[in-house]
Protein backbone atom coordinates (compact mmCIF):
# COMPACT_ATOMS: atom_id res chain seq x y z
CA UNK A 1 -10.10 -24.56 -21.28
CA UNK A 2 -8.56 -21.04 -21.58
CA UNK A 3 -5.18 -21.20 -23.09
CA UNK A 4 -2.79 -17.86 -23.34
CA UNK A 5 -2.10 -14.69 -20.88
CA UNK A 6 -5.74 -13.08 -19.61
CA UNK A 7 -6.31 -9.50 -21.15
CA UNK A 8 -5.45 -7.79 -17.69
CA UNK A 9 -2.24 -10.27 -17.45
CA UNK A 10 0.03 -7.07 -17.27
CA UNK A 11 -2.55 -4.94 -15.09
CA UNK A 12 -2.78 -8.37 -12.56
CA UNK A 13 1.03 -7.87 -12.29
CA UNK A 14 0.86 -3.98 -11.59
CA UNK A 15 -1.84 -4.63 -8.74
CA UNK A 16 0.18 -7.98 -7.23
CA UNK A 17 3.18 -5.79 -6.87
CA UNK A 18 0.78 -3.09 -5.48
CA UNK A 19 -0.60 -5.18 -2.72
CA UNK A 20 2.67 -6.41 -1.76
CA UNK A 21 4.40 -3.24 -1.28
CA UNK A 22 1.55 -1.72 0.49
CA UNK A 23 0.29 -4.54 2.34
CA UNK A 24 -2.33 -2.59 4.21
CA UNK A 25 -4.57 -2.55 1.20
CA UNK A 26 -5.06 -6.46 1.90
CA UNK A 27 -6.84 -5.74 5.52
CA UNK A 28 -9.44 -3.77 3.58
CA UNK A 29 -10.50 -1.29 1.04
CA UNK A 30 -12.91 0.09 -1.50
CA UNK A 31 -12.11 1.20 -5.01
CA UNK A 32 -14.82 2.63 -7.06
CA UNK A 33 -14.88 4.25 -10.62
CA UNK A 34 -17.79 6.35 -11.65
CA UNK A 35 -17.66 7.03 -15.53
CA UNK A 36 -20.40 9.53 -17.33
CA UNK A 37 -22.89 8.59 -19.73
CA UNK A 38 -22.24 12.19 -21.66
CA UNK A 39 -18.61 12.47 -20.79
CA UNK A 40 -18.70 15.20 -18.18
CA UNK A 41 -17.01 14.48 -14.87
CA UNK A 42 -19.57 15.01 -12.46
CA UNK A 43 -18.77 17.87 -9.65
CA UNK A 44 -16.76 17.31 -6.27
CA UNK A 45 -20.20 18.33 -4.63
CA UNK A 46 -22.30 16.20 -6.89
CA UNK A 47 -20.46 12.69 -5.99
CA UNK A 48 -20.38 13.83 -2.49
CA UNK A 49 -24.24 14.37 -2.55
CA UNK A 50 -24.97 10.98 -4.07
CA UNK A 51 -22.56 9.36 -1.69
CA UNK A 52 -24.08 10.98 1.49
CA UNK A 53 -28.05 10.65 0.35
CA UNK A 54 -30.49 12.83 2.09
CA UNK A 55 -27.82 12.82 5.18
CA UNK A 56 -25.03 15.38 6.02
CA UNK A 57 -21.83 15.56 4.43
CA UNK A 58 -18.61 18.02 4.18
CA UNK A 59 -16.32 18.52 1.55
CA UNK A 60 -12.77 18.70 2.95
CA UNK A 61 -9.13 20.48 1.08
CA UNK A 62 -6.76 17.84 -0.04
CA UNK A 63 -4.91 15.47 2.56
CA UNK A 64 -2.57 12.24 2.00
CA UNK A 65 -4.45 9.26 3.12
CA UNK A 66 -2.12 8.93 5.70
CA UNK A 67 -2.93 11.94 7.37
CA UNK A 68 -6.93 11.10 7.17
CA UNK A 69 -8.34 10.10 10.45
CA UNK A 70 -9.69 6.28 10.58
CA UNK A 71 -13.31 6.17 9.52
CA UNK A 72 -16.26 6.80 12.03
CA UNK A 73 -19.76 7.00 12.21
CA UNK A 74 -20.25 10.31 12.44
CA UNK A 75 -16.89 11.41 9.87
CA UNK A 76 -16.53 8.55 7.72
CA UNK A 77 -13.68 9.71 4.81
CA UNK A 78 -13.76 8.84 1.10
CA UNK A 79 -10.96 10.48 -0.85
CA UNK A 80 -11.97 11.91 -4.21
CA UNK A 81 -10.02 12.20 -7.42
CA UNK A 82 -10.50 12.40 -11.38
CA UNK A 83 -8.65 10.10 -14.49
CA UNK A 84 -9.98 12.25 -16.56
CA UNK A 85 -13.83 12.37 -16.69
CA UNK A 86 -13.89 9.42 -14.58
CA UNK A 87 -14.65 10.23 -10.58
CA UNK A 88 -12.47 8.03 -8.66
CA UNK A 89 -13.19 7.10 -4.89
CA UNK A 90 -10.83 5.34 -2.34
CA UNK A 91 -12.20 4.31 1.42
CA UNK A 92 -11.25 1.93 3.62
CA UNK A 93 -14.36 0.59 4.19
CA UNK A 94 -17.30 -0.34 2.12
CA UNK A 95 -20.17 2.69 1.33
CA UNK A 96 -18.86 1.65 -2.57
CA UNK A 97 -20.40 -1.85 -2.34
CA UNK A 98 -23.70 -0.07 -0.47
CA UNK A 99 -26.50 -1.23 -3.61
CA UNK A 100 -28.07 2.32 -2.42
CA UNK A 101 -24.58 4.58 -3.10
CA UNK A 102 -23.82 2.20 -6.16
CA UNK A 103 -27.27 2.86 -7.48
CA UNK A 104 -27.15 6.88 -6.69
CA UNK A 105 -23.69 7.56 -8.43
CA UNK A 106 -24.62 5.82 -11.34
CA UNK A 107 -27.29 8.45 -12.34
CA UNK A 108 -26.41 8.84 -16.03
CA UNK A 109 -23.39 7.14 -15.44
CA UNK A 110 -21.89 3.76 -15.08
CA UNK A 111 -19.86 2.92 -11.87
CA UNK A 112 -17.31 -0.35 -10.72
CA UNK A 113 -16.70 -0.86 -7.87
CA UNK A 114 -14.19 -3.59 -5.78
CA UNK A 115 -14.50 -3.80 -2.21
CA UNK A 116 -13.26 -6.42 0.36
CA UNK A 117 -12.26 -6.56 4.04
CA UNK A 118 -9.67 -8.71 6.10
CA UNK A 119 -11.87 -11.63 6.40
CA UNK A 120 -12.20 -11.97 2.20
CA UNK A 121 -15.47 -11.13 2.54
CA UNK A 122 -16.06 -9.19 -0.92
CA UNK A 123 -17.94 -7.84 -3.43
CA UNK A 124 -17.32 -6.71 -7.20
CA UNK A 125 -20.25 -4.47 -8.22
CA UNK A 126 -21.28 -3.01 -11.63
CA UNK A 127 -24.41 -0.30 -11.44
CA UNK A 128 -25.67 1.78 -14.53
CA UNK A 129 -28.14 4.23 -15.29
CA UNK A 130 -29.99 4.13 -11.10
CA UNK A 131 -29.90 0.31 -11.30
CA UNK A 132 -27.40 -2.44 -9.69
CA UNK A 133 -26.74 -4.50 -12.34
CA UNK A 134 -24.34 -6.94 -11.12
CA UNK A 135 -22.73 -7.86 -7.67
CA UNK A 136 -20.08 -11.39 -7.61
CA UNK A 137 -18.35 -12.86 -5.13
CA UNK A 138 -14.89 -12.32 -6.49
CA UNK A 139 -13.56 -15.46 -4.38
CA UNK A 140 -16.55 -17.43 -4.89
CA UNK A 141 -17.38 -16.21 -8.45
CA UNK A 142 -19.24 -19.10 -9.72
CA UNK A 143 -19.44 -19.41 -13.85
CA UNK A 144 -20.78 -16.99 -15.96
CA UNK A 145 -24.16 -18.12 -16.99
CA UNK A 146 -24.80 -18.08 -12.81
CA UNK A 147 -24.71 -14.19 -13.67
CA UNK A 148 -27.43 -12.23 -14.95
CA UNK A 149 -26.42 -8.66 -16.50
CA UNK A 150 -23.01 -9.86 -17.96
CA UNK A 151 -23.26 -9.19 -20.57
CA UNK A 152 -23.34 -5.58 -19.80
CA UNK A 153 -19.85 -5.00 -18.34
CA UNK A 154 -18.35 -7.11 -21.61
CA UNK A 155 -14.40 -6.63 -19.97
CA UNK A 156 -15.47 -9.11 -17.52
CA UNK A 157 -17.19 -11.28 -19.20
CA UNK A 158 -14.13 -11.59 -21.60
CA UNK A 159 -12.31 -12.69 -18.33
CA UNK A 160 -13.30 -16.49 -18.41
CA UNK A 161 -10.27 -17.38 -15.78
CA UNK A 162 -12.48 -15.34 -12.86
CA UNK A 163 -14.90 -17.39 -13.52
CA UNK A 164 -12.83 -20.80 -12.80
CA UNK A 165 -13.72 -22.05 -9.82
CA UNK A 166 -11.04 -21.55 -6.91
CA UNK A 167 -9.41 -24.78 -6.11
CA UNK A 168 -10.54 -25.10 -2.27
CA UNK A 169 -13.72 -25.03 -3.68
CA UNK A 170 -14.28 -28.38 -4.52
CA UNK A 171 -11.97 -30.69 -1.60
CA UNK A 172 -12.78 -33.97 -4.21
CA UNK A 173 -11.67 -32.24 -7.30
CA UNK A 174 -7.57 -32.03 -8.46
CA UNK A 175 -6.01 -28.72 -7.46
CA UNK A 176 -5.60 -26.49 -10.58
CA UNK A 177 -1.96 -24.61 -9.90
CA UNK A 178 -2.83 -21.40 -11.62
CA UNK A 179 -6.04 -21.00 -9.62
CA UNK A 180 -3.85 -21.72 -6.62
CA UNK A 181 -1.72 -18.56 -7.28
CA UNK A 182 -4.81 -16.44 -8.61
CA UNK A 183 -4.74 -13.41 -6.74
CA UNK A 184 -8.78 -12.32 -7.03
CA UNK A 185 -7.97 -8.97 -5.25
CA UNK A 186 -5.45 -7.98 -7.86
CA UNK A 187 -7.68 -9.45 -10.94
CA UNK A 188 -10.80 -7.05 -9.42
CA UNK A 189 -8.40 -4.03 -9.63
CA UNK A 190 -7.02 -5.10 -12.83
CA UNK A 191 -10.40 -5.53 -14.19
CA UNK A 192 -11.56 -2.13 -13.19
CA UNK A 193 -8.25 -0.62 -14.51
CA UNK A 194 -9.21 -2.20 -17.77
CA UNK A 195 -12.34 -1.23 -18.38
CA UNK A 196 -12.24 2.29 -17.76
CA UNK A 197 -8.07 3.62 -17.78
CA UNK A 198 -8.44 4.62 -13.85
CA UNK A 199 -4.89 3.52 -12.22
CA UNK A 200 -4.15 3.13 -8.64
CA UNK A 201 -0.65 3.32 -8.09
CA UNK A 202 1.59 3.90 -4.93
CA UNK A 203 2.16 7.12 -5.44
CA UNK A 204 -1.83 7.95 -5.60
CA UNK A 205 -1.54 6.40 -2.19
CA UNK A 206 1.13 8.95 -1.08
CA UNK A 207 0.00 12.18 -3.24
CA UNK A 208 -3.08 14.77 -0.84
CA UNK A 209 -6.70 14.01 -2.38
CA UNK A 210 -9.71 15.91 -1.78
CA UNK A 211 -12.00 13.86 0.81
CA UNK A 212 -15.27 13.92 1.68
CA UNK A 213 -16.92 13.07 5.34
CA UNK A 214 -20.67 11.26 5.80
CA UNK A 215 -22.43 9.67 8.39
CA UNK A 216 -22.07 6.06 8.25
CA UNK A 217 -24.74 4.06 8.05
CA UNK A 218 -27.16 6.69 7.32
CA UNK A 219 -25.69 7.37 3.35
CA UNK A 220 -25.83 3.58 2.94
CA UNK A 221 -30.19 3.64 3.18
């Protein structure tokens, strides 16, 4: 049984207060780090190259998120940003989780990425070096050994409460309270906070970003 606070315990709090101040984020988003092999932050034109593919796509000046246009198939938005050499990306719908995009940003790089929508469908995604390594179910996460490639993003693996099963899992099985109150949305961001120092905060969500436009679904092939 784990006993004591998680390693992300503080970061779960930061990202439970996040997603109840800005409840919005709960109807559906995509958060996805992209961290270099050789420590150089890769271009504004060279993430929005492996996010488009061999489609279109147009680098636009810095806007506030609320000022960005909903997504559509022909202008679908991602909003850039750096922590560093880290490439951050914030969308609202899911080209993050696309094994294609994941696998073409993490050219010489590794890249985490949490997406889900309004139905709780999800995905938390970990892709290095071209390859998908590892994609989970963060509501449905199922115990470690079900995971090949674990071993390779060790800041989860050291998170053995994700891996508890959630308690409406199992109907004939006692209710565990703290997996009642787990808050898998916030744990995913926490997570990805932890392993590589990239924050997002309210006032990220307030502050102009560069953005970049694709076609949608023609960058996820």
């Amino acid at each position: 049984m784990n006993t004591g606070q998680p390693p992300t315990a503080d970061l779960r709090e930061h990202y439970r207060r996040l997603m109840n101040s800005t409840q919005w984020l709960g109807v559906g988003m995509c958060w996805t780090a992209v961290v270099p092999d050789d420590g150089q932050a890769l271009t504004l034109d060279q993430v929005a190259a492996r996010l488009a593919g061999n489609t279109p796509y147009r680098l636009h000046e810095p806007a506030p998120p609320s000022a960005i246009r909903p997504p559509e198939r022909d202008a679908y938005p991602v909003l850039l940003d750096r922590c560093g050499s880290t490439t951050l990306l914030f969308e609202w719908g899911h080209l993050g989780a696309s094994p294609a995009v994941l696998r073409r940003l993490s050219e010489g790089a590794r890249v985490y990425s949490a997406w889900w929508n309004v139905n709780a469908n999800n995905l938390l995604s970990f892709a290095a070096g071209g390859e998908l390594i590892l994609t989970i179910d963060a509501l449905f996460p199922g115990r470690q050994e079900h995971h090949a490639g674990l071993a390779r993003w060790p800041e989860l693996r050291a998170m053995t409460d994700f891996f508890a099963a959630p308690a409406s899992e199992d109907p004939d099985e006692e209710e565990d309270e703290d997996r009642a109150d787990y808050d898998w949305r916030a744990a995913c961001l926490a997570l990805i906070d932890h392993t590589t120092g990239a924050r997002l905060t309210g006032e990220w969500l307030e502050q102009p970003h560069p953005y970049v436009t694709v076609r949608m679904p023609d960058a996820t092939r």
